[in-house]
C-alpha atoms as a PDB file:
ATOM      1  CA  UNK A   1       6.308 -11.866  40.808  1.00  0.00           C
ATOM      2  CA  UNK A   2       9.232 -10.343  39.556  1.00  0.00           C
ATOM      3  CA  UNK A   3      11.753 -12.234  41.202  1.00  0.00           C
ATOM      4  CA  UNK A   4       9.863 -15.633  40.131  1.00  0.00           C
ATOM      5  CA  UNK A   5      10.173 -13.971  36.502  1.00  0.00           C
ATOM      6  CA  UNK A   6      14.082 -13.799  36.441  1.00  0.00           C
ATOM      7  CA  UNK A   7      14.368 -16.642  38.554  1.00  0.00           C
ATOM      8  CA  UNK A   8      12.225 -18.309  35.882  1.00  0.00           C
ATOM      9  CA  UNK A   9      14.311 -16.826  33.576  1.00  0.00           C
ATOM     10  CA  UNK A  10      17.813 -17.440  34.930  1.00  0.00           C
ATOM     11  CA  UNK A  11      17.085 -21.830  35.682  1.00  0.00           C
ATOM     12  CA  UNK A  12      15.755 -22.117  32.371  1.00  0.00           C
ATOM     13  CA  UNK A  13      18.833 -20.873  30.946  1.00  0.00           C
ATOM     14  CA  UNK A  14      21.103 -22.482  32.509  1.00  0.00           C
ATOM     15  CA  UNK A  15      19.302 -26.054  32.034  1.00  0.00           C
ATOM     16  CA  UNK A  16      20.060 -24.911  28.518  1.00  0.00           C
ATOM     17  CA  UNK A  17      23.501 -23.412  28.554  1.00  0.00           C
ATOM     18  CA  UNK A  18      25.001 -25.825  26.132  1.00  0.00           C
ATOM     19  CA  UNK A  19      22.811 -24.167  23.410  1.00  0.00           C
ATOM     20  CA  UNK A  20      23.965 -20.839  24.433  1.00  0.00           C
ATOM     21  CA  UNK A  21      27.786 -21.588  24.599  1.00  0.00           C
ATOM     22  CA  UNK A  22      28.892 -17.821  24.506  1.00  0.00           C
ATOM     23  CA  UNK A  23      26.237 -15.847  24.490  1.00  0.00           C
ATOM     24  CA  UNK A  24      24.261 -17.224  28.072  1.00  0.00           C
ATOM     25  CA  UNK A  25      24.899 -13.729  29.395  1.00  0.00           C
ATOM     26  CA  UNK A  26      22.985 -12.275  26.695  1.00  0.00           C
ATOM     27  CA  UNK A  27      20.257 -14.737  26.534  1.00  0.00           C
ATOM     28  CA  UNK A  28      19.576 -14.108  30.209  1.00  0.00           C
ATOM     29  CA  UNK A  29      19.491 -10.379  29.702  1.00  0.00           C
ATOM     30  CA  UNK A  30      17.088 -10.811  26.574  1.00  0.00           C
ATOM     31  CA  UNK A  31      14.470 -13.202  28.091  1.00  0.00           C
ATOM     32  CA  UNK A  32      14.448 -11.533  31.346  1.00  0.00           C
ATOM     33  CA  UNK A  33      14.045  -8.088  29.257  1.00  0.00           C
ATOM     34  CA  UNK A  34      10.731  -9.854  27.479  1.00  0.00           C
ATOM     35  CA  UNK A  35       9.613 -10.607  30.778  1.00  0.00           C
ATOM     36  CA  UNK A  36       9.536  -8.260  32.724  1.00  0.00           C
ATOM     37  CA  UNK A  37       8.179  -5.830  29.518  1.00  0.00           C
ATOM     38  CA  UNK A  38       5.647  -7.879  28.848  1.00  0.00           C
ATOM     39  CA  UNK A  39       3.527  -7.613  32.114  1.00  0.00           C
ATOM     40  CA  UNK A  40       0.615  -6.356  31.008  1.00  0.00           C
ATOM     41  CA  UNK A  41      -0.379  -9.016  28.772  1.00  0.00           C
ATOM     42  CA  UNK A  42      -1.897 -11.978  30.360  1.00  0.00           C
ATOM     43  CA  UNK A  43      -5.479 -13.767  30.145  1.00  0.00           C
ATOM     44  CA  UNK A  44      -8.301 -15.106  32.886  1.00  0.00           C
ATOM     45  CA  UNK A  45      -7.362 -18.967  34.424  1.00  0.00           C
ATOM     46  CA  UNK A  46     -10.141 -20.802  36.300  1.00  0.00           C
ATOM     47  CA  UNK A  47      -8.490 -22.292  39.255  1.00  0.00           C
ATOM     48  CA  UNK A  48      -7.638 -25.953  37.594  1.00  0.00           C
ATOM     49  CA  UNK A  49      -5.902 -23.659  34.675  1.00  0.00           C
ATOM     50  CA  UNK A  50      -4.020 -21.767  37.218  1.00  0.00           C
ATOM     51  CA  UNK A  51      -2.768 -24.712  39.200  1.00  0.00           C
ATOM     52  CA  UNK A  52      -1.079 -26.503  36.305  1.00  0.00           C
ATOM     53  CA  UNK A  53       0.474 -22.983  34.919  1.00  0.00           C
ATOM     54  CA  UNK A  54       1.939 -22.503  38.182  1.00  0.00           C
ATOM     55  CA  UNK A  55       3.083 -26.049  38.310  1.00  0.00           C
ATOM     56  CA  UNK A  56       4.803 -25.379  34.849  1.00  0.00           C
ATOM     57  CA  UNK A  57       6.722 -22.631  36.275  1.00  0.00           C
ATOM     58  CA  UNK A  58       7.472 -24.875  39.145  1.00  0.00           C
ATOM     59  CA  UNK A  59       8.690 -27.661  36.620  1.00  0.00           C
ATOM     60  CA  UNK A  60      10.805 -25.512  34.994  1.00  0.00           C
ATOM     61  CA  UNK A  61      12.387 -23.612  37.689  1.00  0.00           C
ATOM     62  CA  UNK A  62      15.246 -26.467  39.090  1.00  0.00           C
ATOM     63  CA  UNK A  63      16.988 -24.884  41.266  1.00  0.00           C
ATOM     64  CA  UNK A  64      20.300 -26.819  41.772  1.00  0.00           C
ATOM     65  CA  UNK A  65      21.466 -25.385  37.974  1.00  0.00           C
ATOM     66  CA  UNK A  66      21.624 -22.094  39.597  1.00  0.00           C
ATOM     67  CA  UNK A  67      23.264 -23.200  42.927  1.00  0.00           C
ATOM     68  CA  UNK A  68      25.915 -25.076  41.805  1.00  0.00           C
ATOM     69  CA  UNK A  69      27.281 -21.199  40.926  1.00  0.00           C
ATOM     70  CA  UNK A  70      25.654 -19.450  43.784  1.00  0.00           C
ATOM     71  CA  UNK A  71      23.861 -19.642  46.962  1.00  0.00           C
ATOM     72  CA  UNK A  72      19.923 -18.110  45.962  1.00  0.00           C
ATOM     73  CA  UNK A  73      19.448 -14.668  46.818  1.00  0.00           C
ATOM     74  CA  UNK A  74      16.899 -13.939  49.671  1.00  0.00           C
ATOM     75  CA  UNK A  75      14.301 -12.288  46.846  1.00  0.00           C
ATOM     76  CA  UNK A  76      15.015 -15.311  45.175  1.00  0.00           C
ATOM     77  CA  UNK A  77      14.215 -17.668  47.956  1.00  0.00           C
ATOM     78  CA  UNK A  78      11.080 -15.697  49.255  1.00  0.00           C
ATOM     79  CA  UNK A  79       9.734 -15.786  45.881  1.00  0.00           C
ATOM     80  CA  UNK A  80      10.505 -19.851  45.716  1.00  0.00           C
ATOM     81  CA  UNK A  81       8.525 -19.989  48.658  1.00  0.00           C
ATOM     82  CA  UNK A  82       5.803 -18.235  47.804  1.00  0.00           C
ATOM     83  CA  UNK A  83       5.102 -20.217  44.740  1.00  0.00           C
ATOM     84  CA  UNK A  84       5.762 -23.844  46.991  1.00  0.00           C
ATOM     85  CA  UNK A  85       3.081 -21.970  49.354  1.00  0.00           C
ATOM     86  CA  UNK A  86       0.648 -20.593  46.886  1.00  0.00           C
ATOM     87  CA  UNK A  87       0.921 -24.236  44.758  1.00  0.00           C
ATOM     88  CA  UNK A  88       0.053 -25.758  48.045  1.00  0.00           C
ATOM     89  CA  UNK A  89      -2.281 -23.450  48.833  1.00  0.00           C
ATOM     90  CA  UNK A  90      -4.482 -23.518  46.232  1.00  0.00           C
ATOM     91  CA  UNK A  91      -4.668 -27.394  45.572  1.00  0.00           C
ATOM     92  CA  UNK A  92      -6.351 -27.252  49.258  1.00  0.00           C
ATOM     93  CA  UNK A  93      -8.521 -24.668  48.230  1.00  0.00           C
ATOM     94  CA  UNK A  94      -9.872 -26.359  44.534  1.00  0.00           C
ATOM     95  CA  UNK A  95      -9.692 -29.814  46.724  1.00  0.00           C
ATOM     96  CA  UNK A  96     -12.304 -27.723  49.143  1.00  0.00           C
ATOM     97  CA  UNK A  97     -14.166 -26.017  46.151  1.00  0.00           C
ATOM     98  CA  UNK A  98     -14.694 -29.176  44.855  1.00  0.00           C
ATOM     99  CA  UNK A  99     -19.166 -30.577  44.433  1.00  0.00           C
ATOM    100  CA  UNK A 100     -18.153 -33.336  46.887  1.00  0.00           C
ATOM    101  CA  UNK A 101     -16.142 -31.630  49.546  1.00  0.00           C
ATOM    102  CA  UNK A 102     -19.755 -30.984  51.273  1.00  0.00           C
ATOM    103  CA  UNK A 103     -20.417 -33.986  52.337  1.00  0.00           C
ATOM    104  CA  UNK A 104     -16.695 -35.071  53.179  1.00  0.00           C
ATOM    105  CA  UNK A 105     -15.997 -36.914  55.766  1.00  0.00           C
ATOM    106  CA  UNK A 106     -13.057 -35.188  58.081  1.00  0.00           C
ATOM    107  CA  UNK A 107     -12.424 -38.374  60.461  1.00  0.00           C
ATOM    108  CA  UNK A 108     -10.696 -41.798  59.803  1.00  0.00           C
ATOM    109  CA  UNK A 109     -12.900 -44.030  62.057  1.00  0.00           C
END
């Protein structure tokens, strides 16, 4: 989760750089400072909830900003994907959860 923080951290910036002319550098140290301080705070999802916050995080971490400078780490790409795996992952499993998926049909005849 870490790594997905200042990867989070680091492609958000740098979609941004123009307001940060100068000071990037800084504004990546700051926000990835608040992040990983402030991992205690959080609050229950349902599964719904949870799928579109981790599609957020997916939305906002584009990954070409950062490799047009550098190839990605390999923390950084194990943590990419495990949130392309855990996204996937749990659609299946609300799709499954779902009232109807009892009486779902498995087979194209």
């Amino acid at each position: 989760m870490d790594e997905l923080r200042k990867l989070s951290v680091l492609c958000v910036s740098l979609q941004y750089k123009h307001h940060y002319e100068g000071t990037l550098d800084k504004e990546i140290q700051e926000q990835t400072y608040i992040l990983m301080s402030d991992k205690k705070s959080c609050r229950h999802l349902d599964n719904v909830n949870l799928f579109s916050t981790v599609g957020c995080i997916d939305y906002q971490i584009e990954l070409c900003h950062l490799e047009e400078l550098r190839p990605l780490t390999q923390a950084e790409n194990n943590a990419w994907k495990f949130l392309q795996s855990f996204k996937s992952d749990l659609a299946k499993y609300i799709v499954y959860r779902l009232a109807d998926s009892d009486g779902a049909v498995y087979s194209i005849d």
